[in-house]
Protein backbone atom coordinates (compact mmCIF):
# COMPACT_ATOMS: atom_id res chain seq x y z
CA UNK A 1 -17.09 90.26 173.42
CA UNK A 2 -14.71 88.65 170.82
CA UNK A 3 -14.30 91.95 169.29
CA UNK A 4 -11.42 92.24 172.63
CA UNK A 5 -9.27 89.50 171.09
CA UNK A 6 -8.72 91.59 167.77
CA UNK A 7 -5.88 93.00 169.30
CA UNK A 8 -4.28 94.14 165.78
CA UNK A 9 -7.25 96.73 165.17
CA UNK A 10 -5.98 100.49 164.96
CA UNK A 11 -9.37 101.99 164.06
CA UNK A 12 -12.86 101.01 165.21
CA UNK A 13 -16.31 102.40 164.31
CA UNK A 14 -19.34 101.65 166.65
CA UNK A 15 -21.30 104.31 166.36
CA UNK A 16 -25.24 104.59 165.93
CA UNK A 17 -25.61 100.97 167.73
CA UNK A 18 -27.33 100.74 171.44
CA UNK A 19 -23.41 99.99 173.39
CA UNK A 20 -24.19 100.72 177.40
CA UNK A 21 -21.03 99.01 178.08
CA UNK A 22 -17.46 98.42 176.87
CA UNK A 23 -16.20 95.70 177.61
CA UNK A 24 -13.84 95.69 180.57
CA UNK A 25 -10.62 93.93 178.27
CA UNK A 26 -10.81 96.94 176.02
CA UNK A 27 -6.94 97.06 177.05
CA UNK A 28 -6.33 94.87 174.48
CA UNK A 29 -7.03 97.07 171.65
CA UNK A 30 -3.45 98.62 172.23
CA UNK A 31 -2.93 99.57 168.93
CA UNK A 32 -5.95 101.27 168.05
CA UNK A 33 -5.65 105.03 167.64
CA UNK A 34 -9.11 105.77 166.18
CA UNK A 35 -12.52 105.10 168.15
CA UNK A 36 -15.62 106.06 166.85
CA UNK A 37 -18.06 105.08 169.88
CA UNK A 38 -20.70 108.37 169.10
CA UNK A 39 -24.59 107.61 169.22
CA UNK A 40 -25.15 104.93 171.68
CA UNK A 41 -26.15 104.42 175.36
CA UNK A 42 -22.80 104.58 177.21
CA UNK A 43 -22.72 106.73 180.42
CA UNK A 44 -19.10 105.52 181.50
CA UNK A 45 -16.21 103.81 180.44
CA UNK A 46 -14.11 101.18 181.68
CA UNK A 47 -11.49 102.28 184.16
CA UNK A 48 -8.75 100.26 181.91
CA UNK A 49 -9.71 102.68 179.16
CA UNK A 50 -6.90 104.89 180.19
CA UNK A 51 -4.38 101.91 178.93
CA UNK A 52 -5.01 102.42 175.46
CA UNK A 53 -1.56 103.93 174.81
CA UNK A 54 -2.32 105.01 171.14
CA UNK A 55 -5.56 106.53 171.15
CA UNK A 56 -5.48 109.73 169.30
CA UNK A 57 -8.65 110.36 168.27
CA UNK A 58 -11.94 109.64 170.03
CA UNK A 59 -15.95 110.15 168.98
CA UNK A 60 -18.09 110.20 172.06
CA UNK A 61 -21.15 112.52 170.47
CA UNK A 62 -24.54 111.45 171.42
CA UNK A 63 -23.97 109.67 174.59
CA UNK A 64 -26.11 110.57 177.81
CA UNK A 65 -22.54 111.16 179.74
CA UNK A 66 -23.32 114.32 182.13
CA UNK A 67 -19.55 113.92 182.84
CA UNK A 68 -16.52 113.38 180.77
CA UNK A 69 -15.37 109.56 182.07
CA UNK A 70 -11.95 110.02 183.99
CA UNK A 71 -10.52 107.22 182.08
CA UNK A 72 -10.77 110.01 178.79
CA UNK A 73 -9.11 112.01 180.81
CA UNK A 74 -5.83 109.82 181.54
CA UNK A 75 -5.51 108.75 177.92
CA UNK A 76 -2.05 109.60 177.08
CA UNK A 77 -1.79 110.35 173.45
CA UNK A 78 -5.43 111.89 172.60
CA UNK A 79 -5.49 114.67 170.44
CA UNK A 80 -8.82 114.47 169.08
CA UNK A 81 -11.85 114.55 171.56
CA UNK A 82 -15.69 115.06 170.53
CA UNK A 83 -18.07 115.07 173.00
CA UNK A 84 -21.39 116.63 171.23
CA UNK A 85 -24.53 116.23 172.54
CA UNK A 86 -23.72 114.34 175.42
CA UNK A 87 -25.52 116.36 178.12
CA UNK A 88 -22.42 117.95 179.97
CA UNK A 89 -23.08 120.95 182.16
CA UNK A 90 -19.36 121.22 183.20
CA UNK A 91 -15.74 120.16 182.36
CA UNK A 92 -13.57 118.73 185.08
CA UNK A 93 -10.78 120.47 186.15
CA UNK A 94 -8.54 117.34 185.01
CA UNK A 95 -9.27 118.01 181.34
CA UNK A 96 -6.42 120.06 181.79
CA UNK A 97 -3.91 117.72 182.35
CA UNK A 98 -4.44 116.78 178.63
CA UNK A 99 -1.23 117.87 177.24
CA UNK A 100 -1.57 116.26 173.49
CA UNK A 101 -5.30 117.39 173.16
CA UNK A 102 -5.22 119.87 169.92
CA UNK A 103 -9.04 119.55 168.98
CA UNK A 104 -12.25 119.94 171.44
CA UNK A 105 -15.80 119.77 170.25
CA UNK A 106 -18.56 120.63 172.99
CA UNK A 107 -21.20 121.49 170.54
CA UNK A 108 -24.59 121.02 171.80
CA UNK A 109 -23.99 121.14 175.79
CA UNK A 110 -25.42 123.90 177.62
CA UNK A 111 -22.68 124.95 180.25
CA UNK A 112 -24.02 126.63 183.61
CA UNK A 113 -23.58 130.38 183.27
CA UNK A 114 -23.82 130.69 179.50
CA UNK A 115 -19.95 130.48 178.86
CA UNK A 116 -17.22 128.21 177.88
CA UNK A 117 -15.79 126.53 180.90
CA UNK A 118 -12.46 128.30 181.78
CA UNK A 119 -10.68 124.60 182.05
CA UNK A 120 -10.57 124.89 178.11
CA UNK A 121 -8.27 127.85 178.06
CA UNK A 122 -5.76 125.63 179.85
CA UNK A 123 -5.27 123.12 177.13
CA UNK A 124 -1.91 124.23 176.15
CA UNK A 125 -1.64 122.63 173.05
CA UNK A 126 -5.49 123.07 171.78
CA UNK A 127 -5.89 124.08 168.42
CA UNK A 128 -9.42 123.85 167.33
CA UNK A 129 -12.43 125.15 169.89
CA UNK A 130 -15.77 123.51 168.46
CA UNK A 131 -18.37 125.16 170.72
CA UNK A 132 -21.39 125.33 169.00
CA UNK A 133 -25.09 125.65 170.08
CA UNK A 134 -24.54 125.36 174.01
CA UNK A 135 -26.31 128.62 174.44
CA UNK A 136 -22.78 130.80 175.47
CA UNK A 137 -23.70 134.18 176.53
CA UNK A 138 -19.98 135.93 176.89
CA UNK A 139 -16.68 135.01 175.69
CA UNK A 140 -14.22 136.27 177.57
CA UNK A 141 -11.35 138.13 175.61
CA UNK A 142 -8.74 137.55 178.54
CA UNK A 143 -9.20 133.93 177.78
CA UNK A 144 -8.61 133.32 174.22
CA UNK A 145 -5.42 135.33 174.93
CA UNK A 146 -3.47 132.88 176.30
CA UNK A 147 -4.35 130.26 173.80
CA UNK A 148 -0.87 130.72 171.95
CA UNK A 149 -1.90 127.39 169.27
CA UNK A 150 -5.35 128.32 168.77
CA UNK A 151 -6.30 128.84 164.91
CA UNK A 152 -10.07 127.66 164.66
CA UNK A 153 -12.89 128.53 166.72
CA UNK A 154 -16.28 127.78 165.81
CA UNK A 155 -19.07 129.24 168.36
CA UNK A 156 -21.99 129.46 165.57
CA UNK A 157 -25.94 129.09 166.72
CA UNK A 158 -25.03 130.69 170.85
CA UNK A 159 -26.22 134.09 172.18
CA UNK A 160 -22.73 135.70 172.10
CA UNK A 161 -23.80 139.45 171.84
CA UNK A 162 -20.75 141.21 172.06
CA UNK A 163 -16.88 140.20 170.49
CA UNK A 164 -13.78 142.68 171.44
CA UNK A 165 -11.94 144.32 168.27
CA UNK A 166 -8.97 142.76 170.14
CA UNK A 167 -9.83 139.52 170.04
C-alpha cells in the first residue's frame, strides 16, 4: 500500500503479478497517464478509479472481469483501453459515453451472437478496432459506416465468412 503515496508517478507497470485488489487511495496517482495492470486476479476496480484525471492509456488483458468495471468507464481522458482475454460476453451500453477513446482491443472474448457488440460503433472518436479471436460470425457493413475516424481494424483468427466490396 505505500505504492498510493507516490503521488508523482505518471506511468505504472503491474502486470503478470497476482493483484485482486487496488487499493482504494488509487486517487492519488493523479498524474499517472499510463497503467499497465494486465495478467493478474482483479475482477473490479475501485469506485475512486474514475478520479484519475490523466489516465490515457490502460492494460487490463488477462483479468477474469466478465464486465468492464464502471469506474473504466467514467475515466475522463482514456484513449487507450485493452481488455484481452478477460472473459467479457458483452459491452455496456456506457462504453459509449467514452468520448476520448481512439483505441479498443477485445481480442480473445467471445461475444453472444458471434458479432462485435454494436456499442463499439458508437465510439465517435475510435480509431483502432482490435477484435481478434472472439469467434465473430458477421460484421455488419452498416456499422463500420458510420465510424468516420476509423483507420485500423484487426479481426484475424474469427469465423467472418463473408466481407461487402463496400466496406
Amino acid at each position: 500500500k505505500s505504492i498510493v503515496l507516490l503521488n508523482k508517478l505518471i506511468r505504472l507497470g503491474l502486470s503478470n503479478n497476482q493483484l485482486t485488489e487496488l487499493p482504494n487511495l488509487v486517487y492519488e496517482w493523479s498524474k499517472l497517464i499510463r497503467l499497465d495492470l494486465s495478467n493478474n486476479q482483479l475482477t473490479d476496480l475501485p469506485t475512486n478509479f474514475a478520479q484519475l484525471p490523466r489516465l490515457e492509456w490502460l492494460d487490463l488483458s488477462g483479468n477474469p472481469f466478465i464486465f468492464i468495471p464502471q469506474s473504466v468507464l467514467k475515466l475522463p481522458k482514456l484513449e487507450l483501453l485493452f481488455m484481452r482475454h478477460c472473459g467479457l460476453v458483452d459491452l455496456p451500453r456506457e462504453l459509449a459515453m467514452m468520448k476520448t477513446l481512439q483505441v479498443l482491443d477485445i481480442s480473445g472474448n467471445a461475444f453472444y451472437g458471434g458479432k462485435i457488440p454494436s456499442v463499439v460503433f458508437q465510439l465517435p472518436l475510435l480509431e483502432e478496432l482490435i477484435a481478434t479471436d472472439c469467434g465473430i460470425l458477421s460484421i455488419e457493413e452498416a456499422d463500420f459506416l458510420r465510424m468516420k475516424n476509423l483507420c485500423i481494424i484487426r479481426l484475424q483468427n474469427n469465423k467472418i465468412r463473408y466481407i461487402s466490396r463496400r466496406l
